[in-house]
C-alpha atoms as a PDB file:
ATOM      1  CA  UNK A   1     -10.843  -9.380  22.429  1.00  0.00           C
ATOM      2  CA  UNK A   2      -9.275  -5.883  21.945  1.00  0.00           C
ATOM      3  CA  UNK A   3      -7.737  -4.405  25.373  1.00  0.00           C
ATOM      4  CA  UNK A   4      -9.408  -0.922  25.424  1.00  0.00           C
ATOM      5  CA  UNK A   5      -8.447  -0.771  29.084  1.00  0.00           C
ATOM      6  CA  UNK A   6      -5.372   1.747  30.382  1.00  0.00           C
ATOM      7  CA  UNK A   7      -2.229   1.089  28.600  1.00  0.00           C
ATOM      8  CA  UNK A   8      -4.265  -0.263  26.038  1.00  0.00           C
ATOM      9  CA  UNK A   9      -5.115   0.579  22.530  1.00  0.00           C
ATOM     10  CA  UNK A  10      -7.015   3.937  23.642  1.00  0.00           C
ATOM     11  CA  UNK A  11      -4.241   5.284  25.231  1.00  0.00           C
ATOM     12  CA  UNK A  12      -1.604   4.145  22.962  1.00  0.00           C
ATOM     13  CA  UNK A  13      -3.390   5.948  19.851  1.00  0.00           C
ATOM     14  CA  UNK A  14      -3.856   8.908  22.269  1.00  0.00           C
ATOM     15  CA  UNK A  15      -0.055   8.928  22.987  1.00  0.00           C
ATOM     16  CA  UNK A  16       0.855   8.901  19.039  1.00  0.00           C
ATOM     17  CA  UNK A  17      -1.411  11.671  18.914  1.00  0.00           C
ATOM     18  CA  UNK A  18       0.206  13.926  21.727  1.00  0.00           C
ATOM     19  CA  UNK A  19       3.641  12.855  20.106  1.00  0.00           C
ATOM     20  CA  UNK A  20       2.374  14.215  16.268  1.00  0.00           C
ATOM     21  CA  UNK A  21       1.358  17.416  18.512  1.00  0.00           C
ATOM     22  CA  UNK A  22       4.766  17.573  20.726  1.00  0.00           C
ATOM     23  CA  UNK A  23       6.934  18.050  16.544  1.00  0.00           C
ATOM     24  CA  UNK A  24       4.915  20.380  15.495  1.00  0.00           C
ATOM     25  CA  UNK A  25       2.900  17.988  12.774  1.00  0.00           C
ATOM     26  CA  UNK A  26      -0.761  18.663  14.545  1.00  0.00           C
ATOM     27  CA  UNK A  27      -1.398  22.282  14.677  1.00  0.00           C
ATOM     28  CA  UNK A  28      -5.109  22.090  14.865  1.00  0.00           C
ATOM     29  CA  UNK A  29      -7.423  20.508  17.470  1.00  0.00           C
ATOM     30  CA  UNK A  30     -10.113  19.768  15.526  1.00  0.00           C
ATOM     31  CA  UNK A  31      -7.399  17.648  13.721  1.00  0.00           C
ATOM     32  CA  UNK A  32      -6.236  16.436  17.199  1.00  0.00           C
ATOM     33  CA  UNK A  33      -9.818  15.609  18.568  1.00  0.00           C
ATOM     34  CA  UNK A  34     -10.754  13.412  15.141  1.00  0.00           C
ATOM     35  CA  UNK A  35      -7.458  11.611  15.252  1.00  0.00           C
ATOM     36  CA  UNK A  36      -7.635  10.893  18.574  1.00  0.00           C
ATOM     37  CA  UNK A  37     -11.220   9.260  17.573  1.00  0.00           C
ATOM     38  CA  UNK A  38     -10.172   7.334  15.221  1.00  0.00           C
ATOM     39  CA  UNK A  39      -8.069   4.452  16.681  1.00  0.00           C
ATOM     40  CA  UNK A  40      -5.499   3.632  14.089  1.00  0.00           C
ATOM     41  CA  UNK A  41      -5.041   0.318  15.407  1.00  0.00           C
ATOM     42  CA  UNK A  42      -8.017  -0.844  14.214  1.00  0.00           C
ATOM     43  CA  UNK A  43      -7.103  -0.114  11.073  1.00  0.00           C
ATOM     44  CA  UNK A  44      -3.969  -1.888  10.697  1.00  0.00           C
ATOM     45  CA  UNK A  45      -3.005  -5.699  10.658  1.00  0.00           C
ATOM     46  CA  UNK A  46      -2.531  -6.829  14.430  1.00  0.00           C
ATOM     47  CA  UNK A  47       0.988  -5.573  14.760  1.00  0.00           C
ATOM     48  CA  UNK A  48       2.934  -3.915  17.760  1.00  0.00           C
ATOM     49  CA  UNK A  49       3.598  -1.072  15.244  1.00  0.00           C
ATOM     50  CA  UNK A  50       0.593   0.493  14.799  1.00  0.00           C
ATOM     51  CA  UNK A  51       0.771   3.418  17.015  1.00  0.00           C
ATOM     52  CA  UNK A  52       4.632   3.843  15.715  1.00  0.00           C
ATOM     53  CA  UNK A  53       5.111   7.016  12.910  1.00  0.00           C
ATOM     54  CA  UNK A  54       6.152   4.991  10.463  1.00  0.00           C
ATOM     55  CA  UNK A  55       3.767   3.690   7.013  1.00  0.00           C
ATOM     56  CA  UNK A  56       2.415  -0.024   6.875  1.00  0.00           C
ATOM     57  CA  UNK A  57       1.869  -2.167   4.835  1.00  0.00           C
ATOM     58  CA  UNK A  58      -1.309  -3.634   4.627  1.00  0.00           C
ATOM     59  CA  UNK A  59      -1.116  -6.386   1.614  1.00  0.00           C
ATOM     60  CA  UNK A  60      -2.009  -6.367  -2.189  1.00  0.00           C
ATOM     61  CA  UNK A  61       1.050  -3.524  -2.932  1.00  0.00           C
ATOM     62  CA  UNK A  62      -0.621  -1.131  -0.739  1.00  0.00           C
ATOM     63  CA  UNK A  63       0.314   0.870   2.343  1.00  0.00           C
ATOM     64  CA  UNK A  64      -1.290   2.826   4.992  1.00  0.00           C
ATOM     65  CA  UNK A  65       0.281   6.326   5.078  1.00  0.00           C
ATOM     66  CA  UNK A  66       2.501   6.620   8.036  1.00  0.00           C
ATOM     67  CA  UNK A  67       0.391   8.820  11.075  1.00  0.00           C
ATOM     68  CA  UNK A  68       2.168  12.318  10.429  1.00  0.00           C
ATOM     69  CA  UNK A  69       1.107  11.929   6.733  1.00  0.00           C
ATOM     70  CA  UNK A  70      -2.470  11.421   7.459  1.00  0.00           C
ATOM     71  CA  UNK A  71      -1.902  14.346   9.992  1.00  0.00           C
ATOM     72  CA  UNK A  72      -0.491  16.531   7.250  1.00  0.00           C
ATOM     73  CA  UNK A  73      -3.390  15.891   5.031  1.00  0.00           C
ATOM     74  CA  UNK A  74      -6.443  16.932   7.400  1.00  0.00           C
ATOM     75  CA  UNK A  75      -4.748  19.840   8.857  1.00  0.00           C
ATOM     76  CA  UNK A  76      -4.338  20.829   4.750  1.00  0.00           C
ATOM     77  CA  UNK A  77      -8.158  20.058   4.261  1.00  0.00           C
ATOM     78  CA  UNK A  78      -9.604  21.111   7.803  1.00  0.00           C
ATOM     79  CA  UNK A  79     -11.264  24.056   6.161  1.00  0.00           C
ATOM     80  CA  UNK A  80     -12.978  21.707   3.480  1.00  0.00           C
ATOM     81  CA  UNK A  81     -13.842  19.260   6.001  1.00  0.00           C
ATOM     82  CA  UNK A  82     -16.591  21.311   7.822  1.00  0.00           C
ATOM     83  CA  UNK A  83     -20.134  19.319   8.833  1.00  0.00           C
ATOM     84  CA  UNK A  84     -22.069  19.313   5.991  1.00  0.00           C
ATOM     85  CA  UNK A  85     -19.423  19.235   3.014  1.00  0.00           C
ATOM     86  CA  UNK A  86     -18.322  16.406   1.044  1.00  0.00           C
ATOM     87  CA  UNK A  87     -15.478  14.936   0.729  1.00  0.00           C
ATOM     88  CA  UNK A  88     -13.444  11.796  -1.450  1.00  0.00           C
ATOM     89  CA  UNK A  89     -10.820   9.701  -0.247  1.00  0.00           C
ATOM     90  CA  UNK A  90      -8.760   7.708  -3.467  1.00  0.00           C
ATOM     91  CA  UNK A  91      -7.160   5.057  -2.597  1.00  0.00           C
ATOM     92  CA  UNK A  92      -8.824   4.264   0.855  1.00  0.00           C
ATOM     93  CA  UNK A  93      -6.967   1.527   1.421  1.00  0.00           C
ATOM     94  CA  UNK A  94      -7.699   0.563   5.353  1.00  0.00           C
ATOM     95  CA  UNK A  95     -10.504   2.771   5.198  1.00  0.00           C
ATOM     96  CA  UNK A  96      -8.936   4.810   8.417  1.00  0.00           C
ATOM     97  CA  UNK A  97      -8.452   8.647   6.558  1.00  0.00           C
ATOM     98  CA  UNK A  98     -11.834   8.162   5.133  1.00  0.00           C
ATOM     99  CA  UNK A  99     -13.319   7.016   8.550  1.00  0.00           C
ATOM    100  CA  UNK A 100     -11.932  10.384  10.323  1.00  0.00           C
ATOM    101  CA  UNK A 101     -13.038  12.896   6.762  1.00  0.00           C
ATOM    102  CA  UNK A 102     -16.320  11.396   8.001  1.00  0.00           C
ATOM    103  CA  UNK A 103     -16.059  12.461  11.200  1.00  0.00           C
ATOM    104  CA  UNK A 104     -15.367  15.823  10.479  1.00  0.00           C
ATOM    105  CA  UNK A 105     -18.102  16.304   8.259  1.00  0.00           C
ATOM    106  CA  UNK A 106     -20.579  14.768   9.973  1.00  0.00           C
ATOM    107  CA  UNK A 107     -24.190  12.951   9.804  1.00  0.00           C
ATOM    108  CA  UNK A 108     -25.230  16.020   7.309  1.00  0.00           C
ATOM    109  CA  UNK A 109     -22.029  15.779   5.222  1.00  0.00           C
ATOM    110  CA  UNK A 110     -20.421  12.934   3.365  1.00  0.00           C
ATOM    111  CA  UNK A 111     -17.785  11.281   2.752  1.00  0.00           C
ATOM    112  CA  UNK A 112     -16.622   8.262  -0.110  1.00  0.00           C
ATOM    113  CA  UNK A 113     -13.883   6.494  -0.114  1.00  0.00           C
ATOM    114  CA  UNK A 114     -12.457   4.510  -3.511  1.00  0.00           C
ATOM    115  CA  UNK A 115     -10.379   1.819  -3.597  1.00  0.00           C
ATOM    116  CA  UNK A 116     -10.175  -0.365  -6.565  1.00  0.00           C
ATOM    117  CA  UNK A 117      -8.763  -3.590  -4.517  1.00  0.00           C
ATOM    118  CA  UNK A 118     -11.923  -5.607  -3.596  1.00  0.00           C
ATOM    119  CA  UNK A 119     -10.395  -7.179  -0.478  1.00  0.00           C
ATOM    120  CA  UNK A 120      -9.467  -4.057   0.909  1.00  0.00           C
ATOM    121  CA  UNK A 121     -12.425  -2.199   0.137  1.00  0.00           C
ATOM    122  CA  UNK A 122     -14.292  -5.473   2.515  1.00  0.00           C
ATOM    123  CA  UNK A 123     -12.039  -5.193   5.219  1.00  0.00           C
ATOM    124  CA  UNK A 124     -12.122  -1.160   5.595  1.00  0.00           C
ATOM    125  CA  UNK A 125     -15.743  -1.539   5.684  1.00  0.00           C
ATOM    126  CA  UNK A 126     -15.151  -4.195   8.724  1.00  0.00           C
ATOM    127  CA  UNK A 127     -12.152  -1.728  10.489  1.00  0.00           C
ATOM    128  CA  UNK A 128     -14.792   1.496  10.121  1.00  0.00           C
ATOM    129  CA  UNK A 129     -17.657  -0.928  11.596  1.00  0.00           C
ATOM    130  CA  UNK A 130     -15.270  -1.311  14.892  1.00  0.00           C
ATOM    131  CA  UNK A 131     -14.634   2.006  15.408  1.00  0.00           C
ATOM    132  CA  UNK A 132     -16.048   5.480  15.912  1.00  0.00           C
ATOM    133  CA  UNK A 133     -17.431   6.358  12.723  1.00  0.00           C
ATOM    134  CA  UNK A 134     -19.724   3.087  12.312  1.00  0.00           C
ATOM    135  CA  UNK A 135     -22.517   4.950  13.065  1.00  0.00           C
ATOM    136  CA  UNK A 136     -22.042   7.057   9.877  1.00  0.00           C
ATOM    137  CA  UNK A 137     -21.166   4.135   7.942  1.00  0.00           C
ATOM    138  CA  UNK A 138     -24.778   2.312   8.563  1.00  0.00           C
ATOM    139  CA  UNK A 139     -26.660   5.950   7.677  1.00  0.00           C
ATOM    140  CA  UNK A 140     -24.949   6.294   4.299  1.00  0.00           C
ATOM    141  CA  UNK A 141     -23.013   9.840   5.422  1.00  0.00           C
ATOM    142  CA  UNK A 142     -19.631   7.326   4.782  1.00  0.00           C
ATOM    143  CA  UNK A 143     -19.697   5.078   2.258  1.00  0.00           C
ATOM    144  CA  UNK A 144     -16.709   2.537   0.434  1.00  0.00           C
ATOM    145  CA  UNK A 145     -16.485   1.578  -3.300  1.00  0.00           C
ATOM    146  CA  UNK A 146     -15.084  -0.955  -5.154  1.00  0.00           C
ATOM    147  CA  UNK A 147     -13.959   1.875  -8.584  1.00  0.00           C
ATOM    148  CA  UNK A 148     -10.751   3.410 -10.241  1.00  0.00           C
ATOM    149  CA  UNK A 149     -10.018   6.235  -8.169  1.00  0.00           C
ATOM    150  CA  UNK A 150      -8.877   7.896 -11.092  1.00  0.00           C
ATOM    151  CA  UNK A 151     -12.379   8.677 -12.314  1.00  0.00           C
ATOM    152  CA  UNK A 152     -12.989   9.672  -8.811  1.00  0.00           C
ATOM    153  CA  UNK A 153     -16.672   8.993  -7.676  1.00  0.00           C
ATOM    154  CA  UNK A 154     -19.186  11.381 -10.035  1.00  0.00           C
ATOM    155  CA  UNK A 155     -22.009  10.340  -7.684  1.00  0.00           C
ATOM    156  CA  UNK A 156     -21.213  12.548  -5.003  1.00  0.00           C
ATOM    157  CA  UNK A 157     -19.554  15.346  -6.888  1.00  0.00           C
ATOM    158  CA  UNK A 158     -18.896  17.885  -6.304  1.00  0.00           C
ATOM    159  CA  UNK A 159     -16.052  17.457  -3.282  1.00  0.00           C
ATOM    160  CA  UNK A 160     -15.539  20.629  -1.076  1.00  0.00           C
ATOM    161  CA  UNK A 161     -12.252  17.801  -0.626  1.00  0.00           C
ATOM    162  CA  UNK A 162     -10.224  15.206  -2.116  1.00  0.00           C
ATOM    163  CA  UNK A 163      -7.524  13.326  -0.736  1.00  0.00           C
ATOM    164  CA  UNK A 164      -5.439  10.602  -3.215  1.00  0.00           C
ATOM    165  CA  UNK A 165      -3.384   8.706  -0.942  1.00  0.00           C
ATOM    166  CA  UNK A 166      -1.284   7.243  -3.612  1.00  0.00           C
ATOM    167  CA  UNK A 167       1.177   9.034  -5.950  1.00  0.00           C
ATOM    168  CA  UNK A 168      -0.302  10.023 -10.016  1.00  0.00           C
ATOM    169  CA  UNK A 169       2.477  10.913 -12.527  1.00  0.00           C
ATOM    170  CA  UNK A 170      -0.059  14.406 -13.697  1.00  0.00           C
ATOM    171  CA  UNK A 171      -3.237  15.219 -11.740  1.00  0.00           C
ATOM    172  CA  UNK A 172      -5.831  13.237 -13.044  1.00  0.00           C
ATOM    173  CA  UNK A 173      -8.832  15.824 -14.917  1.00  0.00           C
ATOM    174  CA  UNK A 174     -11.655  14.047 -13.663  1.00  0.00           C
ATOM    175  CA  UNK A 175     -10.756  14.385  -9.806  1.00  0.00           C
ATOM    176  CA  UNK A 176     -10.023  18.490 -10.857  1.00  0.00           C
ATOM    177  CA  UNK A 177     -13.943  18.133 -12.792  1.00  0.00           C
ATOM    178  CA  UNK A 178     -15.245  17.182  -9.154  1.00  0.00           C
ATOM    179  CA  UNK A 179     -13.895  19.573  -7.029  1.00  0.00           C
ATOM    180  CA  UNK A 180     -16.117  21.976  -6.324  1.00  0.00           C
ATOM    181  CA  UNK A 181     -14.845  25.831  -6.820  1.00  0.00           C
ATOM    182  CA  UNK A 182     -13.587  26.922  -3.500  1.00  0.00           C
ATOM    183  CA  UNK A 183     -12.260  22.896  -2.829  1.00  0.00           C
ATOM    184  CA  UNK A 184      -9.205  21.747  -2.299  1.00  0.00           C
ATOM    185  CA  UNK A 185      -7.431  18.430  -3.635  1.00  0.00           C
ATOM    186  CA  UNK A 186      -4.621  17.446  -2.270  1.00  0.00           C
ATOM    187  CA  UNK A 187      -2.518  14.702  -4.057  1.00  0.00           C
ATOM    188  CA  UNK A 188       1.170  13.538  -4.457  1.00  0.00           C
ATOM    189  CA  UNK A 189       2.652  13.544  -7.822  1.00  0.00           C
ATOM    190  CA  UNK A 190       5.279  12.345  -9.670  1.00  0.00           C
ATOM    191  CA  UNK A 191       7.197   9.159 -10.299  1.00  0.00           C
ATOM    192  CA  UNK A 192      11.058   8.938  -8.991  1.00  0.00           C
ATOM    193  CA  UNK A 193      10.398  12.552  -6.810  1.00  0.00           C
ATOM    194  CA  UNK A 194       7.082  12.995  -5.780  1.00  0.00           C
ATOM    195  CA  UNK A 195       5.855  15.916  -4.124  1.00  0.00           C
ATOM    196  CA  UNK A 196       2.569  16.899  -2.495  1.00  0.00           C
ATOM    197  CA  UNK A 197       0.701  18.933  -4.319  1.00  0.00           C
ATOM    198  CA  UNK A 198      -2.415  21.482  -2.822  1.00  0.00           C
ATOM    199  CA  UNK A 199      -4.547  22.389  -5.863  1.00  0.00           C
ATOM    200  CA  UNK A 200      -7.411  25.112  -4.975  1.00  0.00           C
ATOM    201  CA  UNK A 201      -9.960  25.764  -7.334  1.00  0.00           C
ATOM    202  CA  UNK A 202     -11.149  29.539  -7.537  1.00  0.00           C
ATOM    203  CA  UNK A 203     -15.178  30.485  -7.444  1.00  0.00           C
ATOM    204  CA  UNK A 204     -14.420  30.930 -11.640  1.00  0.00           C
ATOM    205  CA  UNK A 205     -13.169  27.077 -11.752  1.00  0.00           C
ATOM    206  CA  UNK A 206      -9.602  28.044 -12.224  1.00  0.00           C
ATOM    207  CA  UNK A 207      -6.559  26.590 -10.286  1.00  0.00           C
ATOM    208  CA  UNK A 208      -3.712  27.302  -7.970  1.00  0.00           C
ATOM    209  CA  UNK A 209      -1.298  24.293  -7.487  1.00  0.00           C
ATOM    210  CA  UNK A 210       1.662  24.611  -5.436  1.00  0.00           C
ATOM    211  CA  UNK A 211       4.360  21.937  -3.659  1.00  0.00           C
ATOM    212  CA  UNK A 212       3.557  21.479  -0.324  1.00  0.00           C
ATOM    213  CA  UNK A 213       6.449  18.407   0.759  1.00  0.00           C
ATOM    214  CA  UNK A 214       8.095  16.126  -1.087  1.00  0.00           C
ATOM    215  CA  UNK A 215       7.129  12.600  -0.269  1.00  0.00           C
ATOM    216  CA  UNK A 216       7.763   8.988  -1.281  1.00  0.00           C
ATOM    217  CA  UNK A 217       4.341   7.241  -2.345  1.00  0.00           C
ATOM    218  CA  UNK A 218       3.585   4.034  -4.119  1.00  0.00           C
ATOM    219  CA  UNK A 219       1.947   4.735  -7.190  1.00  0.00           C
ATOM    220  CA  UNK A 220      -1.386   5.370  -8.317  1.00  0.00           C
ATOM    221  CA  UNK A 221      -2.124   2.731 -11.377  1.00  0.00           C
ATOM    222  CA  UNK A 222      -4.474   0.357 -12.056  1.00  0.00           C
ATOM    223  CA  UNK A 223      -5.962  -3.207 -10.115  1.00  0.00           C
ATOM    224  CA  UNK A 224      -4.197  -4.878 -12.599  1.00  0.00           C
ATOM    225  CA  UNK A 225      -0.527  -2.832 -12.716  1.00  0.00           C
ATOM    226  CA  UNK A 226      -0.660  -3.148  -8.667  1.00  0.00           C
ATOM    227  CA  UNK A 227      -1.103  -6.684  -8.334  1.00  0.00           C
ATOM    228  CA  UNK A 228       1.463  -7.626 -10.641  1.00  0.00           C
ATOM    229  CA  UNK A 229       4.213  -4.980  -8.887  1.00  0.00           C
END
């Protein structure tokens, strides 16, 4: 059984929280408030590390993002992630950044998550069943699919925003086809560099993409390509 007494998982997530806030990472407290929510150790593998700032992995050639990553991205989508919008997570992977878009947009909104790794699609739907966003999981605001990411998820199109939490070599078109004009994608890209790239789309469909950071992602390729890294 989990210890969700003091000095227990609660407080620990709280504390990586207040430290993302102390360097200047969390800005926002909407931002602060959801991942403060969201326990991130019940996202990751029983391991003494899951409250440090550091990325995971989590099996199958996958990772979860390291805390001031995930940070980075919702303070870069806040505005996109108001109650009622909709929003896609690629490359869900624990399930924990698609758990917390969910919580920002609410019973009215929703929010998919793709992950084309059966196993970890499974257990993200388990991790999002322990924590705070189960609710929205069992009324069908949050929902997890087994699907190339690449393709994105046309059923809920169009996304006020889109998250891909694993690096493309180009933008992929279809993910650009679902964003709805005034969205936002955000999405690391590139092979040896990488960088994180914010595209906007305009209220005429056209684009704006500029560099946000350069990161270090693995890459975004098919079930196949992964397994055999």
């Amino acid at each position: 059984m989990e210890n969700r007494s003091a000095g227990g998982s609660i407080d620990k997530n709280k504390a990586l929280v207040a430290y993302l806030k102390q360097n200047g990472t969390i800005k926002s407290k909407k931002v602060a408030e959801v991942m403060e929510t969201i326990d991130r150790g019940l996202f990751v593998p029983k391991d003494v590390l899951a409250y440090v700032d550091s990325p995971m992995a989590i099996g199958f050639s996958a990772t979860i993002s390291a805390p001031h990553m995930h940070a980075a991205c919702l303070e870069l989508l806040e505005d996109h992630l108001k109650p009622g919008m909709h929003a896609l997570d690629v490359g869900s992977g624990t399930g924990y950044l698609t758990a917390c878009f969910a919580m920002m947009v609410g019973p009215q909104g929703r929010a998919v998550g793709v992950e084309h790794i059966p196993e970890l699609v499974a257990s993200s739907i388990e991790h999002i069943n322990k924590s705070a966003a189960s609710s929205l999981l069992k009324d069908g605001s949050l929902s997890v699919h087994v699907a190339d990411g690449r393709l994105g998820w046309p059923e809920a199109a169009p996304y006020d925003a889109i998250h891909v939490g694993a690096a493309a070599p180009e933008i992929p078109h279809a993910l650009i086809e679902q964003l709805k004009p005034g969205g936002r994608l955000v999405i690391p890209v590139g092979t040896l560099i990488q960088e994180l790239k914010v595209i906007d789309k305009k209220d005429d469909g056209s684009i704006t993409v500029r560099n946000e950071l350069p990161v270090r992602y693995v890459p975004l390729t098919s079930r196949e390509a992964q397994l055999h890294n």
